[in-house]
N, C-alpha and C. Protein backbone atom coordinates (compact mmCIF):
# COMPACT_ATOMS: atom_id res chain seq x y z
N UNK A 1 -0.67 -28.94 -8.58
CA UNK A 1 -0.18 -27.67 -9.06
C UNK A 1 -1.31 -26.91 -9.76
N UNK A 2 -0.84 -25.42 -9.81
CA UNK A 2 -2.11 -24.86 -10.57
C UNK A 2 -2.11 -24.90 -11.91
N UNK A 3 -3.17 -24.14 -12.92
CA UNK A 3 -3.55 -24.31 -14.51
C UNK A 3 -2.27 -23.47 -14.86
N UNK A 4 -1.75 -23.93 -15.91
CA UNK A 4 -0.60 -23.13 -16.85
C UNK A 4 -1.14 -21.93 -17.22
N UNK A 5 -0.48 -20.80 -17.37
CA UNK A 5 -1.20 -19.49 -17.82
C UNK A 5 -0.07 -18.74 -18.78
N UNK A 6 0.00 -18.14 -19.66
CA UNK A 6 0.73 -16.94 -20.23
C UNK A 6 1.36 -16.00 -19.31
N UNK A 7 2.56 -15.65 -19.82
CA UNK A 7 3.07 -14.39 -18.65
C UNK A 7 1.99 -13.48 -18.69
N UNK A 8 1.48 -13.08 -20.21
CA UNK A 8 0.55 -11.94 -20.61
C UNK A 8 -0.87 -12.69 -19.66
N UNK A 9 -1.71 -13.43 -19.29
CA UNK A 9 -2.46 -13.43 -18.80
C UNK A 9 -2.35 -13.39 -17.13
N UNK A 10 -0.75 -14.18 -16.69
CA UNK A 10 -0.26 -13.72 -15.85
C UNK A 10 -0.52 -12.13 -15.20
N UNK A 11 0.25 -11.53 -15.92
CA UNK A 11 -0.02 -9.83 -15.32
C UNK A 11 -2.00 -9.48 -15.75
N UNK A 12 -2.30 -10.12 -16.50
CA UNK A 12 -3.78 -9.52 -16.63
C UNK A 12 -4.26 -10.14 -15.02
N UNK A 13 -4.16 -11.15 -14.98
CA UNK A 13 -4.51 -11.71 -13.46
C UNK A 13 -4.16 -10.56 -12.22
N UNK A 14 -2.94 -10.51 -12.83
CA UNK A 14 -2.61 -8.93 -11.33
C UNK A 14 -3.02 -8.16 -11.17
N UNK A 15 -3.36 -7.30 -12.64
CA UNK A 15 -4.19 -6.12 -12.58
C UNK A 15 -5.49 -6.03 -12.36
N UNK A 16 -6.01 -7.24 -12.18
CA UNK A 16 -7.85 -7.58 -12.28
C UNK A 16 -7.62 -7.26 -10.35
N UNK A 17 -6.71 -7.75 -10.05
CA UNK A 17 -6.64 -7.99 -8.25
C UNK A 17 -6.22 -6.56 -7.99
N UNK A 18 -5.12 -5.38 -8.40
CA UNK A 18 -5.12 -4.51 -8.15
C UNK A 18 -6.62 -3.87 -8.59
N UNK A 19 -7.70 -3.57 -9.80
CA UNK A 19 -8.31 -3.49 -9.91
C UNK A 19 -9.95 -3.81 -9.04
N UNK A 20 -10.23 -4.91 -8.49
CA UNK A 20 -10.73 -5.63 -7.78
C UNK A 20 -10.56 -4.82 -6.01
N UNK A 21 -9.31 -4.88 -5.77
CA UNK A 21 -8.89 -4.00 -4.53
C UNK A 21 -9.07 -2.68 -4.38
N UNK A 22 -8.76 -1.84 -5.49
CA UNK A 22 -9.41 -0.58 -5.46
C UNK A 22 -10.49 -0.39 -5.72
N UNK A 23 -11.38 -1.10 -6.24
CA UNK A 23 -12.85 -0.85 -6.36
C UNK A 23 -13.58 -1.24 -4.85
N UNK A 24 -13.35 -2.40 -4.50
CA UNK A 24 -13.55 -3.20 -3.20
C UNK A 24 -13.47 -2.65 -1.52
N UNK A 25 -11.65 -2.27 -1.96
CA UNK A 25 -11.18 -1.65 -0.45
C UNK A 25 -10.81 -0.08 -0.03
N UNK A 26 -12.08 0.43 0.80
CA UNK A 26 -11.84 2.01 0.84
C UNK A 26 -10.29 2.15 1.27
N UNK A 27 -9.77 1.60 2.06
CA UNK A 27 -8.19 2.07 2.56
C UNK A 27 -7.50 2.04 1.43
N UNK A 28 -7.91 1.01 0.65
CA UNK A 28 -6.64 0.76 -0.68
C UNK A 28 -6.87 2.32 -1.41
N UNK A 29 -7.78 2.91 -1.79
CA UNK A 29 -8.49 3.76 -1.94
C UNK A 29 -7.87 4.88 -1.59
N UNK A 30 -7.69 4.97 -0.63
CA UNK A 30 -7.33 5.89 0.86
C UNK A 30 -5.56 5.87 0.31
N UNK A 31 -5.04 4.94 0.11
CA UNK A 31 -3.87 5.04 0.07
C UNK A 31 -2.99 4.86 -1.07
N UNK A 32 -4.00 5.36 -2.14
CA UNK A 32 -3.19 5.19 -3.84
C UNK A 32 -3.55 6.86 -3.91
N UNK A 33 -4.40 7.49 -3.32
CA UNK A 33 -4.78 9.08 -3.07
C UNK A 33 -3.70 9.71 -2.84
N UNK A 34 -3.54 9.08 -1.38
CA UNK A 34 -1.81 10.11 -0.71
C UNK A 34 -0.64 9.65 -1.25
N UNK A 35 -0.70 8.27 -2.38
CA UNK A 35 0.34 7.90 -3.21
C UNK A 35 0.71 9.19 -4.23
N UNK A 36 -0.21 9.36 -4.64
CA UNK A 36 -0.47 10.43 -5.90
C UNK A 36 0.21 11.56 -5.36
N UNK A 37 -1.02 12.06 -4.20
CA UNK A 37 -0.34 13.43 -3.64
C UNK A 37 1.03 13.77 -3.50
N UNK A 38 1.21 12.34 -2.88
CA UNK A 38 3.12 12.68 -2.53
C UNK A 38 3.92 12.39 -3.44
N UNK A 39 3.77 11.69 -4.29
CA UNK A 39 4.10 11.69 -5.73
C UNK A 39 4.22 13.31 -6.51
N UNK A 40 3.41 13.96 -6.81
CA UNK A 40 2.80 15.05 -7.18
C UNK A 40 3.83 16.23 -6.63
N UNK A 41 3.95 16.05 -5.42
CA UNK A 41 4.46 17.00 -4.31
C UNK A 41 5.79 16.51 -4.84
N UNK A 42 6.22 15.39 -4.68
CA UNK A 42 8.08 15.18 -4.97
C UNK A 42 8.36 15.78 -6.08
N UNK A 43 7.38 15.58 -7.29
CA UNK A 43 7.85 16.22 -8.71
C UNK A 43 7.98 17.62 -8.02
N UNK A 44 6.87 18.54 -7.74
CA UNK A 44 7.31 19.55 -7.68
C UNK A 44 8.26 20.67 -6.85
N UNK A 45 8.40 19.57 -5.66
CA UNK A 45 10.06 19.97 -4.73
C UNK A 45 11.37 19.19 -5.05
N UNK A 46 11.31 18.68 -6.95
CA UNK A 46 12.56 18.39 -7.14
C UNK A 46 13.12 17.25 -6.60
N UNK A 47 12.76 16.34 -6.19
CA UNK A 47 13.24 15.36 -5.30
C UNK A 47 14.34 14.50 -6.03
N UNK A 48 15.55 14.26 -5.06
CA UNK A 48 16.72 13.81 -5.49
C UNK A 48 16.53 12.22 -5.69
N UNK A 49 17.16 11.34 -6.46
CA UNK A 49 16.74 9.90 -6.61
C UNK A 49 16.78 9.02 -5.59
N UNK A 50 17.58 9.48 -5.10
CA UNK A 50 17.77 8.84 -3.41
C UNK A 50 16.46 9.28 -2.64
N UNK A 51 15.52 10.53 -2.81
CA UNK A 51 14.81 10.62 -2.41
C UNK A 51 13.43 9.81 -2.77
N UNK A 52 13.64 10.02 -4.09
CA UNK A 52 12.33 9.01 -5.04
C UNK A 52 12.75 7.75 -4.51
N UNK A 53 13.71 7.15 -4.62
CA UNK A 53 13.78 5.66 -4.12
C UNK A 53 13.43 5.06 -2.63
N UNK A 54 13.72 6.46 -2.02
CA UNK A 54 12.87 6.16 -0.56
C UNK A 54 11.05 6.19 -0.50
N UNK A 55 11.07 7.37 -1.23
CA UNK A 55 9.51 7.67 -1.50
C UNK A 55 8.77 6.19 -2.67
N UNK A 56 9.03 6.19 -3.10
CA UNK A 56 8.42 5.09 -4.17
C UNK A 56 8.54 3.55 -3.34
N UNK A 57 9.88 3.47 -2.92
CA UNK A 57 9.87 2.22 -1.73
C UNK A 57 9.01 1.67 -0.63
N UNK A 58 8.56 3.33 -0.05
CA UNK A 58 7.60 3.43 0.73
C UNK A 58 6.79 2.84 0.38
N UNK A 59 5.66 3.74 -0.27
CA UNK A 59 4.55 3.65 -0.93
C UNK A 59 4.53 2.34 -1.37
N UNK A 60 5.20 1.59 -2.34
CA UNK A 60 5.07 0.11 -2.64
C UNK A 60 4.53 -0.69 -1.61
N UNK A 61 5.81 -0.33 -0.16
CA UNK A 61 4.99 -1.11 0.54
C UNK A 61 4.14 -1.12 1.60
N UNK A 62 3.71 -0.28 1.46
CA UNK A 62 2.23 0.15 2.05
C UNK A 62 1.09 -0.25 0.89
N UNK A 63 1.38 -0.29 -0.08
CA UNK A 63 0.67 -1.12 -1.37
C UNK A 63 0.37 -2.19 -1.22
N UNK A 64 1.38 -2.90 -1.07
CA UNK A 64 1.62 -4.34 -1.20
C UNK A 64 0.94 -4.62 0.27
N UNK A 65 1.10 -4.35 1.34
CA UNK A 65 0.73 -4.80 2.70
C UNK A 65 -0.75 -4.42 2.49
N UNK A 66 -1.27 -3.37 1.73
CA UNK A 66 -3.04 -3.54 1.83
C UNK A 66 -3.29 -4.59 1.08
N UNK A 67 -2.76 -5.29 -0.54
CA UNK A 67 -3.17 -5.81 -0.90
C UNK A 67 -3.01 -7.51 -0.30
N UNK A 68 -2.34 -7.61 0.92
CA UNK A 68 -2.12 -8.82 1.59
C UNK A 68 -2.86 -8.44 2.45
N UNK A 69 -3.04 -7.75 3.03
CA UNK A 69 -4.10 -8.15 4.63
C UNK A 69 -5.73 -8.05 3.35
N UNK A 70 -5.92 -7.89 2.05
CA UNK A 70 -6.80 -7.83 1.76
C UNK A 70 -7.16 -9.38 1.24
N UNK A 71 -5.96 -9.85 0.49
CA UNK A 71 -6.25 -11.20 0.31
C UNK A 71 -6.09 -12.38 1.20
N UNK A 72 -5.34 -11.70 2.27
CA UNK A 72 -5.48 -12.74 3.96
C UNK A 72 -7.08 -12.55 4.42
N UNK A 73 -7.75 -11.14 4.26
CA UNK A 73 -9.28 -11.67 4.75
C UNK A 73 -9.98 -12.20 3.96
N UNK A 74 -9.58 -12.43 2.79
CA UNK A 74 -10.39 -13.06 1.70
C UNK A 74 -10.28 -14.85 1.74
N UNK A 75 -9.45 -14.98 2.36
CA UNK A 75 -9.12 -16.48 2.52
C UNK A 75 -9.46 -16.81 3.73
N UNK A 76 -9.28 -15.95 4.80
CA UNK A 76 -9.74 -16.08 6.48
C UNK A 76 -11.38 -16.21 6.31
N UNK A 77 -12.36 -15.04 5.51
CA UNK A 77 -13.63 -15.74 5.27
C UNK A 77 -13.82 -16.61 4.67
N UNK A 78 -13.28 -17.01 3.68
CA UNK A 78 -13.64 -18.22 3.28
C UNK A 78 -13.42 -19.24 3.60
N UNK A 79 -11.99 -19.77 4.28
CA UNK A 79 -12.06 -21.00 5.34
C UNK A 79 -12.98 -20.70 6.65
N UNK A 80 -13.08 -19.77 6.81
CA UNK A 80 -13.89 -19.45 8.26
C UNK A 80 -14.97 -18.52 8.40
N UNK A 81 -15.88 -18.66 7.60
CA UNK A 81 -17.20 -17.89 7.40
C UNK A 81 -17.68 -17.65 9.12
N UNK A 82 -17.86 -18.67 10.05
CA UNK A 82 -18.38 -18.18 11.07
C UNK A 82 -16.96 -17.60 12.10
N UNK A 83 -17.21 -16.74 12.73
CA UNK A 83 -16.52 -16.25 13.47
C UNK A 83 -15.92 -17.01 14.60
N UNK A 84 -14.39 -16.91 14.39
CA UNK A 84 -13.44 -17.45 15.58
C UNK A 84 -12.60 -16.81 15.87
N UNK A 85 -11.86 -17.30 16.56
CA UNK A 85 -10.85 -16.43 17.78
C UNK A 85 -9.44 -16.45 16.80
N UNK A 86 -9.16 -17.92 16.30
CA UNK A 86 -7.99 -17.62 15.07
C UNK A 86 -8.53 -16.98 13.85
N UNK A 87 -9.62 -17.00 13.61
CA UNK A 87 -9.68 -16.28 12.17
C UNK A 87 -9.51 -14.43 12.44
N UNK A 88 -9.98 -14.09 13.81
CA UNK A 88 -10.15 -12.71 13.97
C UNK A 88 -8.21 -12.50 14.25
N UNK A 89 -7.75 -13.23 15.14
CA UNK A 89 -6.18 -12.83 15.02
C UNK A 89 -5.38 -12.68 13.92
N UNK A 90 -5.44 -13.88 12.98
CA UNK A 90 -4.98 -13.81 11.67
C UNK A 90 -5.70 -12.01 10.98
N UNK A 91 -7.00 -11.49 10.97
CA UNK A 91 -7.19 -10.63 10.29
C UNK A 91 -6.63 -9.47 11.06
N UNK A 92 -6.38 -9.71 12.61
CA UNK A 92 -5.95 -8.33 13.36
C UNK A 92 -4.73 -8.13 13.47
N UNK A 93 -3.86 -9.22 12.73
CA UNK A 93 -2.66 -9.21 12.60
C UNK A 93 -2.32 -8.78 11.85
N UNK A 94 -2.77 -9.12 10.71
CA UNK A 94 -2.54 -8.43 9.34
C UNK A 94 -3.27 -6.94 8.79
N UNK A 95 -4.24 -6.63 9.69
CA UNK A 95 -4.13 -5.44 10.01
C UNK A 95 -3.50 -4.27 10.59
N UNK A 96 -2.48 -4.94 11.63
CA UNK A 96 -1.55 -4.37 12.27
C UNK A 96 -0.43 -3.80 11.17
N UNK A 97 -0.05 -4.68 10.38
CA UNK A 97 1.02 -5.07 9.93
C UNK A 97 0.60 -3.57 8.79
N UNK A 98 -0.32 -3.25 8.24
CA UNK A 98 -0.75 -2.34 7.19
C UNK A 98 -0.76 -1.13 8.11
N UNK A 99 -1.27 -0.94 9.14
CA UNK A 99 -1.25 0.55 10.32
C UNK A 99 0.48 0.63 10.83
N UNK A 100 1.30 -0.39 10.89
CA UNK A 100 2.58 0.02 11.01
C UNK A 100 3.39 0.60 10.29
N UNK A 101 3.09 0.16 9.07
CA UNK A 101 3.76 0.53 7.72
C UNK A 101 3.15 2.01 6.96
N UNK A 102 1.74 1.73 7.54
CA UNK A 102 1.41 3.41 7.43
C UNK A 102 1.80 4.23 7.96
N UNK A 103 2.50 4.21 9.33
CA UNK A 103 2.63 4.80 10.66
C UNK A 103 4.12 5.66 10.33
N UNK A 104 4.70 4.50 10.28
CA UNK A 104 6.38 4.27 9.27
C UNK A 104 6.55 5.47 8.05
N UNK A 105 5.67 5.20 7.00
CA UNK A 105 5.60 5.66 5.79
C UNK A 105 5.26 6.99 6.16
N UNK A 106 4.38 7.96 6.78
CA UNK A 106 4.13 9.04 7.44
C UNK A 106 4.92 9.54 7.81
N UNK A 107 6.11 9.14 8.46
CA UNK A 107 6.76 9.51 9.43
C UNK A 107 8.55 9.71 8.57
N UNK A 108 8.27 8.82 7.40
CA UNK A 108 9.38 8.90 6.43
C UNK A 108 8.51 9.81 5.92
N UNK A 109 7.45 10.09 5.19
CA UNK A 109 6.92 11.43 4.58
C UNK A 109 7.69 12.88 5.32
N UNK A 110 7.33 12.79 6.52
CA UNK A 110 7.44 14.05 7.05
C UNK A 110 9.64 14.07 7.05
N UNK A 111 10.04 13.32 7.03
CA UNK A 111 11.48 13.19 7.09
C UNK A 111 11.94 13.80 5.51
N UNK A 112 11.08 13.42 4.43
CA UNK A 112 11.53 13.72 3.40
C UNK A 112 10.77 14.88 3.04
N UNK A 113 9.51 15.04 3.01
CA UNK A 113 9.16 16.59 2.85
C UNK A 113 9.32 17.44 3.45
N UNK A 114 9.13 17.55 4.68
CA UNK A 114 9.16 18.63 5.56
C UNK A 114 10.78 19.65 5.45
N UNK A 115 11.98 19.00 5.37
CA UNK A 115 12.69 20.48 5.10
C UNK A 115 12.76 21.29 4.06
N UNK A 116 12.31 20.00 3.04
CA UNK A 116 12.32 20.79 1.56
C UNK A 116 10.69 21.99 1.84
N UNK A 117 10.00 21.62 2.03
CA UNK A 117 8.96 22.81 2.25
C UNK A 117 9.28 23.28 3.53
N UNK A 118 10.16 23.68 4.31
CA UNK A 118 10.21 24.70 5.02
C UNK A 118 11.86 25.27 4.21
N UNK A 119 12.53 25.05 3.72
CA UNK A 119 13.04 25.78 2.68
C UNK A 119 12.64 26.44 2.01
N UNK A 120 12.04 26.19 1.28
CA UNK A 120 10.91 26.82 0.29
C UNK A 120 10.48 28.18 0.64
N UNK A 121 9.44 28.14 2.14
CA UNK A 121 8.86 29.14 2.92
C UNK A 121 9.90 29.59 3.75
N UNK A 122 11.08 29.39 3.97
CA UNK A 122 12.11 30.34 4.46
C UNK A 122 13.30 31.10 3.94
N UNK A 123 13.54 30.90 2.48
CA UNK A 123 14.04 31.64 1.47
C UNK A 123 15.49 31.31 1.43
């Protein structure tokens, strides 16, 4: 089993890895940006809680899926520094899995913004 830790060092451990990931991974990068934006954008088209709970749901997990295909290649190089045919599937898998959920999340973006801003611009 692993070393005993504090809840409080517990979450310091999480935030060093969210920390660590955004410094590290341009996509993670890439995708706490358009977190914000659409964040930003819901405050200011009013968004109903049902809407925030879709929007914030999203986003989580498109969060959470970078920070797993980030710590799946972190373990895929390190059991497998030289290049193989399972280590590249395991990383192209779990790459998949982050471009679907982006794909998804986009596509719920445009479901939840798009009438409220063409309301807006059609009076």
């Amino acid at each position: 089993m692993g070393i005993e830790h504090s809840t409080a060092k517990s979450f310091l451990y999480a935030f060093e890895g969210v920390k660590t990931a955004f410094k590290e991974e341009p996509n993670f990068k890439i995708h706490t940006a358009i977190a914000i934006f659409a964040i930003i954008l819901a405050l200011l088209l009013k968004f109903s809680p049902s809407e925030w709970a879709i929007l914030l749901i999203t986003i989580c997990l498109v969060l959470i899926l970078e920070l797993v295909n980030t710590a799946l290649e972190s373990i895929v190089n390190l059991v497998s520094p030289q290049v193989k045919q399972e280590a590249k599937i395991a990383k192209d898998v779990a790459a998949s899995a982050v471009l679907l959920v982006s794909v998804t999340s986009f596509l719920i973006g445009i479901i939840l913004f798009v009438p409220k801003i063409l309301s807006i611009l059609t009076f």
